[in-house]
N, C-alpha and C. Protein backbone atom coordinates (compact mmCIF):
# COMPACT_ATOMS: atom_id res chain seq x y z
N UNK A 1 0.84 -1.18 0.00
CA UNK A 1 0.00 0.00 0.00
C UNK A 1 0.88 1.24 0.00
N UNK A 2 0.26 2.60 -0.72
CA UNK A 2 1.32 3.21 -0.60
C UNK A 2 1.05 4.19 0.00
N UNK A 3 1.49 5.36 0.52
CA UNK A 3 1.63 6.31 1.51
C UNK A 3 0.12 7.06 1.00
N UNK A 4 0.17 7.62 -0.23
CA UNK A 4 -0.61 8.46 -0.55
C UNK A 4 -0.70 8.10 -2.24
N UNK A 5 -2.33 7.31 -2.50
CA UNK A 5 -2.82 7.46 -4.18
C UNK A 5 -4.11 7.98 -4.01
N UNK A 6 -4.24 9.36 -5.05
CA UNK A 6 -2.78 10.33 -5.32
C UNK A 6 -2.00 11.16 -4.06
N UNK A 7 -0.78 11.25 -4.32
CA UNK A 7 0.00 11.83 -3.15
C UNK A 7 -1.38 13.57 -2.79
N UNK A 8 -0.45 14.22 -2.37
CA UNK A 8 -1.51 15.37 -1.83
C UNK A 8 -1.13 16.54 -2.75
N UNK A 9 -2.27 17.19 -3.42
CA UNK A 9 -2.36 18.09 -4.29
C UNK A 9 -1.10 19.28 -3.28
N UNK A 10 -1.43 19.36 -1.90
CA UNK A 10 -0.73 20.74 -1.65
C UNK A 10 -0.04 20.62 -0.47
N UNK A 11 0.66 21.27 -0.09
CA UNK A 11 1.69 20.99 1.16
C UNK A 11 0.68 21.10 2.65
N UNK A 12 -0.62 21.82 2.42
CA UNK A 12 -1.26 21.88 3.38
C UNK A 12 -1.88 20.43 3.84
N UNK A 13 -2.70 19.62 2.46
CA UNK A 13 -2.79 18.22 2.77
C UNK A 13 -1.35 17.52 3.61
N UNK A 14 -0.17 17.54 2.72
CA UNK A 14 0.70 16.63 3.44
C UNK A 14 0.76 17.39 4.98
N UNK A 15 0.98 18.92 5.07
CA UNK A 15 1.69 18.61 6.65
C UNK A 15 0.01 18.06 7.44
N UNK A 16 -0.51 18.39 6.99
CA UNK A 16 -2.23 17.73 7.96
C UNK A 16 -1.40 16.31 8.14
N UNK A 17 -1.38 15.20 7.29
CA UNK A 17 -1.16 14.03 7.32
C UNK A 17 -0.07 13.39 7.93
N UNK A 18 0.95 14.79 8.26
CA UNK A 18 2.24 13.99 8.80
C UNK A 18 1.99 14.66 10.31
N UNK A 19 1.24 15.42 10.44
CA UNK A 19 0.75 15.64 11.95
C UNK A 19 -0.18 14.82 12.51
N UNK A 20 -0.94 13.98 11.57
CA UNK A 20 -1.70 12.81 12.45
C UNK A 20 -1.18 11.48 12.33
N UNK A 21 -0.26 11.44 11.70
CA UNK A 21 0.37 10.22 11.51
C UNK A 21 1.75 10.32 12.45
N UNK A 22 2.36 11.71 12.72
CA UNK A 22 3.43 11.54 14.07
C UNK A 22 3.41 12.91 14.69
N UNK A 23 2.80 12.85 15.53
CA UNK A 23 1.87 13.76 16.08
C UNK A 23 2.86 14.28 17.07
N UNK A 24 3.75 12.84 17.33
CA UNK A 24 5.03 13.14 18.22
C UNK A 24 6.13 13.95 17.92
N UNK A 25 6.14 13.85 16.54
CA UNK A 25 7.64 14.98 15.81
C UNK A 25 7.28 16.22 15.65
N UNK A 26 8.26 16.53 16.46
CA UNK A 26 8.51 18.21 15.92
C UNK A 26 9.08 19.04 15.21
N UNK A 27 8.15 19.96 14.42
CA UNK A 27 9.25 19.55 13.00
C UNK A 27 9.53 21.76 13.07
N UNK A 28 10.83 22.09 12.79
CA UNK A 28 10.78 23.23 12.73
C UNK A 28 10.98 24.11 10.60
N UNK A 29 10.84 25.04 10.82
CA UNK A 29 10.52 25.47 9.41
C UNK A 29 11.58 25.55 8.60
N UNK A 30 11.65 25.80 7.16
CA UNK A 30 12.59 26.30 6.50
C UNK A 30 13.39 27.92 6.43
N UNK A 31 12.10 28.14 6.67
CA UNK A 31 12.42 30.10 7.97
C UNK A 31 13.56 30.08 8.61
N UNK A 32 12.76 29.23 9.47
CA UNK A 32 13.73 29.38 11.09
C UNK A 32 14.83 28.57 10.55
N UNK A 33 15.31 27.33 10.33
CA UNK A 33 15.96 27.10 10.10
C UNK A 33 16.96 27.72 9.13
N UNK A 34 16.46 27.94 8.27
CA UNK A 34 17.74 29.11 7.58
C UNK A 34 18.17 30.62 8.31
N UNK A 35 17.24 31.05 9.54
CA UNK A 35 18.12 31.89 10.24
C UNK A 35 18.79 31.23 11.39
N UNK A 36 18.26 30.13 11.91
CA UNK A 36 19.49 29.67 13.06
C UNK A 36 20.86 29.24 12.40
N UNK A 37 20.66 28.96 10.95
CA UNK A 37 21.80 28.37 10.50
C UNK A 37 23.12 29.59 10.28
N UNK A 38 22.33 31.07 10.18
CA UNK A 38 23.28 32.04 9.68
C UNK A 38 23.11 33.15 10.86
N UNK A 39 22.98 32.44 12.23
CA UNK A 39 23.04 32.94 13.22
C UNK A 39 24.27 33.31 14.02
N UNK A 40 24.93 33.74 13.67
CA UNK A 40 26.46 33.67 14.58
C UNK A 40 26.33 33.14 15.95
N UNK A 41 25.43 33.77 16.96
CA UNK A 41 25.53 33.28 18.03
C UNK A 41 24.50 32.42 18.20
N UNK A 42 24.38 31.58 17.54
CA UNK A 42 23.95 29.67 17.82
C UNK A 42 24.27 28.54 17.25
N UNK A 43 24.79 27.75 17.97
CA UNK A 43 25.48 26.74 17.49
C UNK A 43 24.28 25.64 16.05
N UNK A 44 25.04 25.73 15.01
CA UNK A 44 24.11 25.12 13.90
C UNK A 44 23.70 23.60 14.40
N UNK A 45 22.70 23.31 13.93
CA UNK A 45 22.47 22.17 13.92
C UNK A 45 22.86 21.00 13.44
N UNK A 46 22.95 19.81 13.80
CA UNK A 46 23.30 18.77 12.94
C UNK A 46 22.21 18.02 12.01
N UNK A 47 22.71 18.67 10.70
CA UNK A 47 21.64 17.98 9.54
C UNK A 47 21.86 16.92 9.07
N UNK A 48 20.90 16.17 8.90
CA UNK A 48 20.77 14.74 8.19
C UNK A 48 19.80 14.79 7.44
N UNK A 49 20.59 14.35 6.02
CA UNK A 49 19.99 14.01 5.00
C UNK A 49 19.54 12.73 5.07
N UNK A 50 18.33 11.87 5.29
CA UNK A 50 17.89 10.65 5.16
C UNK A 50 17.63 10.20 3.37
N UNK A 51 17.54 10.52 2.48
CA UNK A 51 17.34 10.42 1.27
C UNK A 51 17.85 9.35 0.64
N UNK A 52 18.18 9.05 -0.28
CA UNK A 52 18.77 7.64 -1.25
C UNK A 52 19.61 8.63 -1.85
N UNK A 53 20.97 8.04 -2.12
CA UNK A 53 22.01 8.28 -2.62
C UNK A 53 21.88 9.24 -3.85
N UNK A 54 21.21 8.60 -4.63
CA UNK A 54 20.68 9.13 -6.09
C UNK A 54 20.22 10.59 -5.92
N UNK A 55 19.68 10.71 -4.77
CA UNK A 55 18.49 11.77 -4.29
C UNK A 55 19.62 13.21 -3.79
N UNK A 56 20.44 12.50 -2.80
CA UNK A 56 21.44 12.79 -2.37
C UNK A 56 22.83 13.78 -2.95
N UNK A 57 23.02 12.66 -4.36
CA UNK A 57 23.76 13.21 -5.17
C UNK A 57 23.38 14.55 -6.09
N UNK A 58 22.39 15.08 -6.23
CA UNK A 58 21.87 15.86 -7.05
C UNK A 58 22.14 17.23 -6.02
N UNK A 59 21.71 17.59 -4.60
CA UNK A 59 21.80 18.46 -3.50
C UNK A 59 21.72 17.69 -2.61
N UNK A 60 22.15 19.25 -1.62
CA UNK A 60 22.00 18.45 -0.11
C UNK A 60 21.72 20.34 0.33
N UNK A 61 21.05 20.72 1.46
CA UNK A 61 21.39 21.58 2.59
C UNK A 61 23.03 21.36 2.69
N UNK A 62 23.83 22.60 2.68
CA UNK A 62 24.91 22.98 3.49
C UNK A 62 25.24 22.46 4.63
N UNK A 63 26.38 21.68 3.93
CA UNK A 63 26.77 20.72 5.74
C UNK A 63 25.88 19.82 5.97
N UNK A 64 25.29 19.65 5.46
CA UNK A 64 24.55 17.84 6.09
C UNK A 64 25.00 16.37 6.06
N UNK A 65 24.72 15.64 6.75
CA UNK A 65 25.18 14.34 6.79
C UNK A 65 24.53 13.78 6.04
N UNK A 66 25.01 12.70 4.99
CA UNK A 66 23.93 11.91 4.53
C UNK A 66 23.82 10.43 5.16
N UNK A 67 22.47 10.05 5.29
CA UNK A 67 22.76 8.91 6.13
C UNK A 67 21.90 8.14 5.57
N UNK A 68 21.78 6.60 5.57
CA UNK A 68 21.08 5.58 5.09
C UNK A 68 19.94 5.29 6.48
N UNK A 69 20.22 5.71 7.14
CA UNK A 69 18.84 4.89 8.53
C UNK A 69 19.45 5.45 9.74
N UNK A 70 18.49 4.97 10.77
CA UNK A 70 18.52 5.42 12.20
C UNK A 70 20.02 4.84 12.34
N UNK A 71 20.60 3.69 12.24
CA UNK A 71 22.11 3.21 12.67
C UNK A 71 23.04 4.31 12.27
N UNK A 72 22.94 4.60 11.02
CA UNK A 72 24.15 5.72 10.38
C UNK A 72 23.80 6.98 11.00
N UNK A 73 22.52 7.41 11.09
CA UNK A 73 22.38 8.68 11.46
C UNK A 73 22.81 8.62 13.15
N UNK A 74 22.69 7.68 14.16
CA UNK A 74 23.73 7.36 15.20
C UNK A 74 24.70 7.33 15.32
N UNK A 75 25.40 7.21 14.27
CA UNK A 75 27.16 7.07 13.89
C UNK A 75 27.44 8.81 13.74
N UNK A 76 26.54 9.13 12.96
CA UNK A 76 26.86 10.83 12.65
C UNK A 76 26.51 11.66 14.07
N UNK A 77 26.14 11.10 14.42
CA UNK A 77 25.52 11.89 15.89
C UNK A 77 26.70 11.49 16.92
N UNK A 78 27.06 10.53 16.59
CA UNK A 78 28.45 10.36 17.55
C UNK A 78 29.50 10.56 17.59
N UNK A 79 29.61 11.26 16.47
CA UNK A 79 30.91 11.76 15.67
C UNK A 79 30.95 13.31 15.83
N UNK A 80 29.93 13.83 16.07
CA UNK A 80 29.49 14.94 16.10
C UNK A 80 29.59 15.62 17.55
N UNK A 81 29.93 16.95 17.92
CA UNK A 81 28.85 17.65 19.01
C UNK A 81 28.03 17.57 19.41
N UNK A 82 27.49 16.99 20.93
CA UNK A 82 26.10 16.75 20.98
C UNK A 82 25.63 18.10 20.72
N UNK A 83 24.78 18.11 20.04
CA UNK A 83 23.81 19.62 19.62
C UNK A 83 22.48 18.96 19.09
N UNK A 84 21.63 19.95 18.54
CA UNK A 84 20.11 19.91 18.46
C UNK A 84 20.36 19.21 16.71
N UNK A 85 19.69 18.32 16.54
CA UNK A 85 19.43 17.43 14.95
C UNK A 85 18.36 18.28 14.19
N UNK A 86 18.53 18.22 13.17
CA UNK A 86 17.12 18.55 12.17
C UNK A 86 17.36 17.57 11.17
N UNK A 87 16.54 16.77 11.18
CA UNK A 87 16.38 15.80 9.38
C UNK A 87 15.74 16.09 8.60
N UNK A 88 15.73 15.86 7.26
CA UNK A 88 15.06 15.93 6.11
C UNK A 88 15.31 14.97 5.19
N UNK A 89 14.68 14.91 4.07
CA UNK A 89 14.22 14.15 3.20
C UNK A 89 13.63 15.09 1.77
N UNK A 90 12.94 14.43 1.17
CA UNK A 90 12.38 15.12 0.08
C UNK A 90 11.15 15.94 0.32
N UNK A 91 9.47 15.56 1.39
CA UNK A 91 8.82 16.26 1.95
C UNK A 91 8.28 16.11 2.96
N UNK A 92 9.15 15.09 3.87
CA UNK A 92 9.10 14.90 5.39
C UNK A 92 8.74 13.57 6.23
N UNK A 93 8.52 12.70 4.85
CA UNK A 93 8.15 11.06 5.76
C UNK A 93 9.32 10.51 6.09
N UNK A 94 10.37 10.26 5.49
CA UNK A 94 11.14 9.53 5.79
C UNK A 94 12.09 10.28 7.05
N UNK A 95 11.99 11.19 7.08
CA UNK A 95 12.66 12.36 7.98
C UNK A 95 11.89 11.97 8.82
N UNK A 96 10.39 12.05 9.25
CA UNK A 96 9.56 11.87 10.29
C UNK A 96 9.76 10.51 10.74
N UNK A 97 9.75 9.34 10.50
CA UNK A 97 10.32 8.28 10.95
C UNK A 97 11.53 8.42 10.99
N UNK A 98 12.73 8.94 10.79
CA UNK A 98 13.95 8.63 11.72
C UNK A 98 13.97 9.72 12.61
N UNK A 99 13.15 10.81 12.55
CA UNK A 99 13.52 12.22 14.40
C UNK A 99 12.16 11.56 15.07
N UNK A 100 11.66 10.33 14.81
CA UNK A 100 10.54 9.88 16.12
C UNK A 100 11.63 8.55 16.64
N UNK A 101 12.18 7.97 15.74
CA UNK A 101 13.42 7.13 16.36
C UNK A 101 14.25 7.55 16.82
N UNK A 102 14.99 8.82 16.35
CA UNK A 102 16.08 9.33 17.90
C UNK A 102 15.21 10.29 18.67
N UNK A 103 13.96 10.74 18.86
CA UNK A 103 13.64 11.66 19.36
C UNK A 103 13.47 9.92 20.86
N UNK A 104 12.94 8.95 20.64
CA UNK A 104 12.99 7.82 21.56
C UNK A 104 14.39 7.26 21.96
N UNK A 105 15.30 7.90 21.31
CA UNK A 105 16.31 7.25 22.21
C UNK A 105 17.09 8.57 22.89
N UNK A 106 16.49 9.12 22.57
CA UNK A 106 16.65 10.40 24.03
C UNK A 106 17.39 11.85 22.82
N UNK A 107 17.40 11.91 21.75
CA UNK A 107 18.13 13.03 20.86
C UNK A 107 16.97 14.18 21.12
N UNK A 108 17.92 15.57 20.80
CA UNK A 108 16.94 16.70 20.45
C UNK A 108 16.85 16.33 18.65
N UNK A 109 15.63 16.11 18.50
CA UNK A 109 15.75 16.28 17.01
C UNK A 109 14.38 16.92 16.40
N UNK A 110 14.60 17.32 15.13
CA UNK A 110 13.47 18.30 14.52
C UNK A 110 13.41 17.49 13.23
N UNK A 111 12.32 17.15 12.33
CA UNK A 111 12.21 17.28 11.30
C UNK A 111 11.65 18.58 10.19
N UNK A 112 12.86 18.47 9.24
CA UNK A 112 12.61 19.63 8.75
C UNK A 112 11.27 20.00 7.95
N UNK A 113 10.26 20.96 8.29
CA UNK A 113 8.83 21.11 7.79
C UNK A 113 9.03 21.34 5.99
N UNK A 114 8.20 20.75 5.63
CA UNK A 114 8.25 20.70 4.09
C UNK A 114 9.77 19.94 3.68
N UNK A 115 10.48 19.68 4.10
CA UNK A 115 12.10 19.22 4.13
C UNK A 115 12.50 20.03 2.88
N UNK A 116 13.22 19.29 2.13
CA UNK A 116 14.37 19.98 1.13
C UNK A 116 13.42 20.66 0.18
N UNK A 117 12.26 20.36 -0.08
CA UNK A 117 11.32 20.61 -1.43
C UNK A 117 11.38 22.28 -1.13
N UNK A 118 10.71 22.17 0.12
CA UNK A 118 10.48 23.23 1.36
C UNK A 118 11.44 24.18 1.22
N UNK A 119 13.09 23.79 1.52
CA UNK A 119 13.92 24.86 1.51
C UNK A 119 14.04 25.12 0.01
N UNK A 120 14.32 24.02 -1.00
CA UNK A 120 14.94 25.12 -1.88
C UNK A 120 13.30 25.97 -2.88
N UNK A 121 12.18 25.69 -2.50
CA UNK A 121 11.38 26.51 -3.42
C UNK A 121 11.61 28.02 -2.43
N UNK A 122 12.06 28.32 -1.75
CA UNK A 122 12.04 28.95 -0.85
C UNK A 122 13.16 30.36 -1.17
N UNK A 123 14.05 29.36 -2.27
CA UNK A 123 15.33 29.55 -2.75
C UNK A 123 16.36 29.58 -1.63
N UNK A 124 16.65 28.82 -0.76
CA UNK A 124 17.41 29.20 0.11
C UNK A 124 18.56 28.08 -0.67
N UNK A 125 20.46 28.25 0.04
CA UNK A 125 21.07 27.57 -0.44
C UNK A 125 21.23 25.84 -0.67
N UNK A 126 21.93 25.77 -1.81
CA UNK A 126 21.72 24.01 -2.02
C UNK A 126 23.14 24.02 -2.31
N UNK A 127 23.56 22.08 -2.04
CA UNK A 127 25.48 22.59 -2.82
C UNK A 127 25.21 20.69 -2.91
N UNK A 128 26.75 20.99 -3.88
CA UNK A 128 26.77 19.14 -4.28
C UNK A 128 28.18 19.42 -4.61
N UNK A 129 28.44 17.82 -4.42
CA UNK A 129 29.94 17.73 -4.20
C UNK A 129 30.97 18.97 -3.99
N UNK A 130 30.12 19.64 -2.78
CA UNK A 130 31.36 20.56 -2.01
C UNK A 130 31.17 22.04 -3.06
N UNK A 131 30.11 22.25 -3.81
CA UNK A 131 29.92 23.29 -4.66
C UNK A 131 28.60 24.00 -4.34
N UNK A 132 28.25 25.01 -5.08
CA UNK A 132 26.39 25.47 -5.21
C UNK A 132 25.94 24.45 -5.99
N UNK A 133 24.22 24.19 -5.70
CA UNK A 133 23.87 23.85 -6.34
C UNK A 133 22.61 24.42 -6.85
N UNK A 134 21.56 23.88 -7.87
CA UNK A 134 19.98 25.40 -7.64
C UNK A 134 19.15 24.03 -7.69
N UNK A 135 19.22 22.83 -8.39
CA UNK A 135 18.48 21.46 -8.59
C UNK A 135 18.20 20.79 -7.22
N UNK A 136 17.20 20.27 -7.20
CA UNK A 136 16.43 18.94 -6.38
C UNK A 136 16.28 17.91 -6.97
N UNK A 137 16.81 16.49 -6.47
CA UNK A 137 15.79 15.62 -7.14
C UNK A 137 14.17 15.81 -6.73
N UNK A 138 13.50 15.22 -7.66
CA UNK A 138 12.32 15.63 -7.56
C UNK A 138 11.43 14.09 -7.08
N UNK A 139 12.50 13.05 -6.24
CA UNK A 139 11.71 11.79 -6.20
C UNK A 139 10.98 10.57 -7.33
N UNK A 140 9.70 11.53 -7.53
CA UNK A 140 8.76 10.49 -8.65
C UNK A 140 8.42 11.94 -9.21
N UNK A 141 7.76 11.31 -10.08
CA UNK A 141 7.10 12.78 -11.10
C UNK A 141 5.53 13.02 -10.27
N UNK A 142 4.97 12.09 -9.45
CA UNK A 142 3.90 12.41 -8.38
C UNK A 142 4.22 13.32 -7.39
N UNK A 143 5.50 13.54 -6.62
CA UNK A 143 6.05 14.30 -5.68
C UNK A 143 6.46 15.85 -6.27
N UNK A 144 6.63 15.21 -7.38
CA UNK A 144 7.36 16.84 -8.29
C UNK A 144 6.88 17.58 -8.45
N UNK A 145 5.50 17.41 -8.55
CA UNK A 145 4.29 18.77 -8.42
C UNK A 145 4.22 19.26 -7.08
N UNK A 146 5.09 19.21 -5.78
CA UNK A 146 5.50 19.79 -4.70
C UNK A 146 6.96 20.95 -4.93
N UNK A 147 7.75 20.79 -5.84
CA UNK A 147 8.88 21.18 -6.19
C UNK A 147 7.98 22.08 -7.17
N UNK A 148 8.98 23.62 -6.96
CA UNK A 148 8.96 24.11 -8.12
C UNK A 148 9.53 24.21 -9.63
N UNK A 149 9.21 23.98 -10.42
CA UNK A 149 9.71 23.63 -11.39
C UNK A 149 11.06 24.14 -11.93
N UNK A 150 11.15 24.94 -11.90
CA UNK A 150 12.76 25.59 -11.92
C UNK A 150 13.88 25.06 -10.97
N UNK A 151 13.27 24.05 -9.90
CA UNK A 151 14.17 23.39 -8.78
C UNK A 151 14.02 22.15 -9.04
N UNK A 152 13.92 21.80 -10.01
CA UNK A 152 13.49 20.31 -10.21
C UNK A 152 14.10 19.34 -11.42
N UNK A 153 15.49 18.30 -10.54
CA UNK A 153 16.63 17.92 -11.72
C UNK A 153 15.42 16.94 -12.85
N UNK A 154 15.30 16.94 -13.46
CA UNK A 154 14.96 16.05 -14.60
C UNK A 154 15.23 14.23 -13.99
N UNK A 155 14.15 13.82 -14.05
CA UNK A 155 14.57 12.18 -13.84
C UNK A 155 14.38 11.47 -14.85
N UNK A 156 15.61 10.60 -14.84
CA UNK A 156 15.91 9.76 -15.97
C UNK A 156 15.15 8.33 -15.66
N UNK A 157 14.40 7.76 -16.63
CA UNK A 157 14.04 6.40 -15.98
C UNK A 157 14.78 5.12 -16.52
């Protein structure tokens, strides 16, 4: 079964759906988060990218970890400063299941609201392999009508 047929015409359907489905995560904005990040006096957060490699490779948020699951994103957290987490994903499920798994093993963590779709229609910065970037993957071509089109890499099938 799948999450959503058809996924949700508008970001207002999805965040409804990811607030009754983890009612427990707290997820902070692409706002706020892009001013705590260029805050001098607060320590940035530790970002995790939960995404698939593929997804991954196209952008990331500035400074993020990319991680395959709750184990890796533990490894990055231990490697790290303890400080406050924010995850993301493409528009917040897979992010929402891994900050309700460390938010239970005792982490501060946030999932990021609207996640990456979220920041870059927003235009805020994107980078890949250590560069700028302006592209998203866009997931499926069902999700892509969340992305604005000018942020949205072309998928090859």
């Amino acid at each position: 079964m799948r999450l959503f047929d058809p996924p949700p015409r508008d970001w207002l359907q999805l965040a409804d759906w990811l607030a009754r489905r983890y009612p427990d995560v707290p997820t902070v904005s692409a706002d706020a988060l892009h001013a705590w990040m260029n805050d001098p006096t607060r320590e940035p957060p530790l970002l995790l990218d939960i995404r698939g490699a593929g997804e991954q490779a196209v952008s990331t948020l500035p400074g993020a970890h990319c991680v395959r699951g709750a184990a890796d994103a533990r490894r990055a957290i231990r490697a790290s400063l303890p400080r406050t987490i924010v995850a993301y994903c493409a528009v917040g499920v897979r992010s929402a299941r891994l900050v309700r798994t460390l938010r239970r093993d005792g982490y501060a963590a946030f999932n990021l609201a609207e996640s990456i779709f979220g920041w870059a229609n927003r235009g805020y910065p994107l980078t890949a392999r250590g560069g700028p970037a302006a592209r998203v993957h866009p997931f499926d071509p069902k999700w892509a009508a969340l992305l604005a089109a000018e942020r949205r890499e072309t998928l090859i099938d």
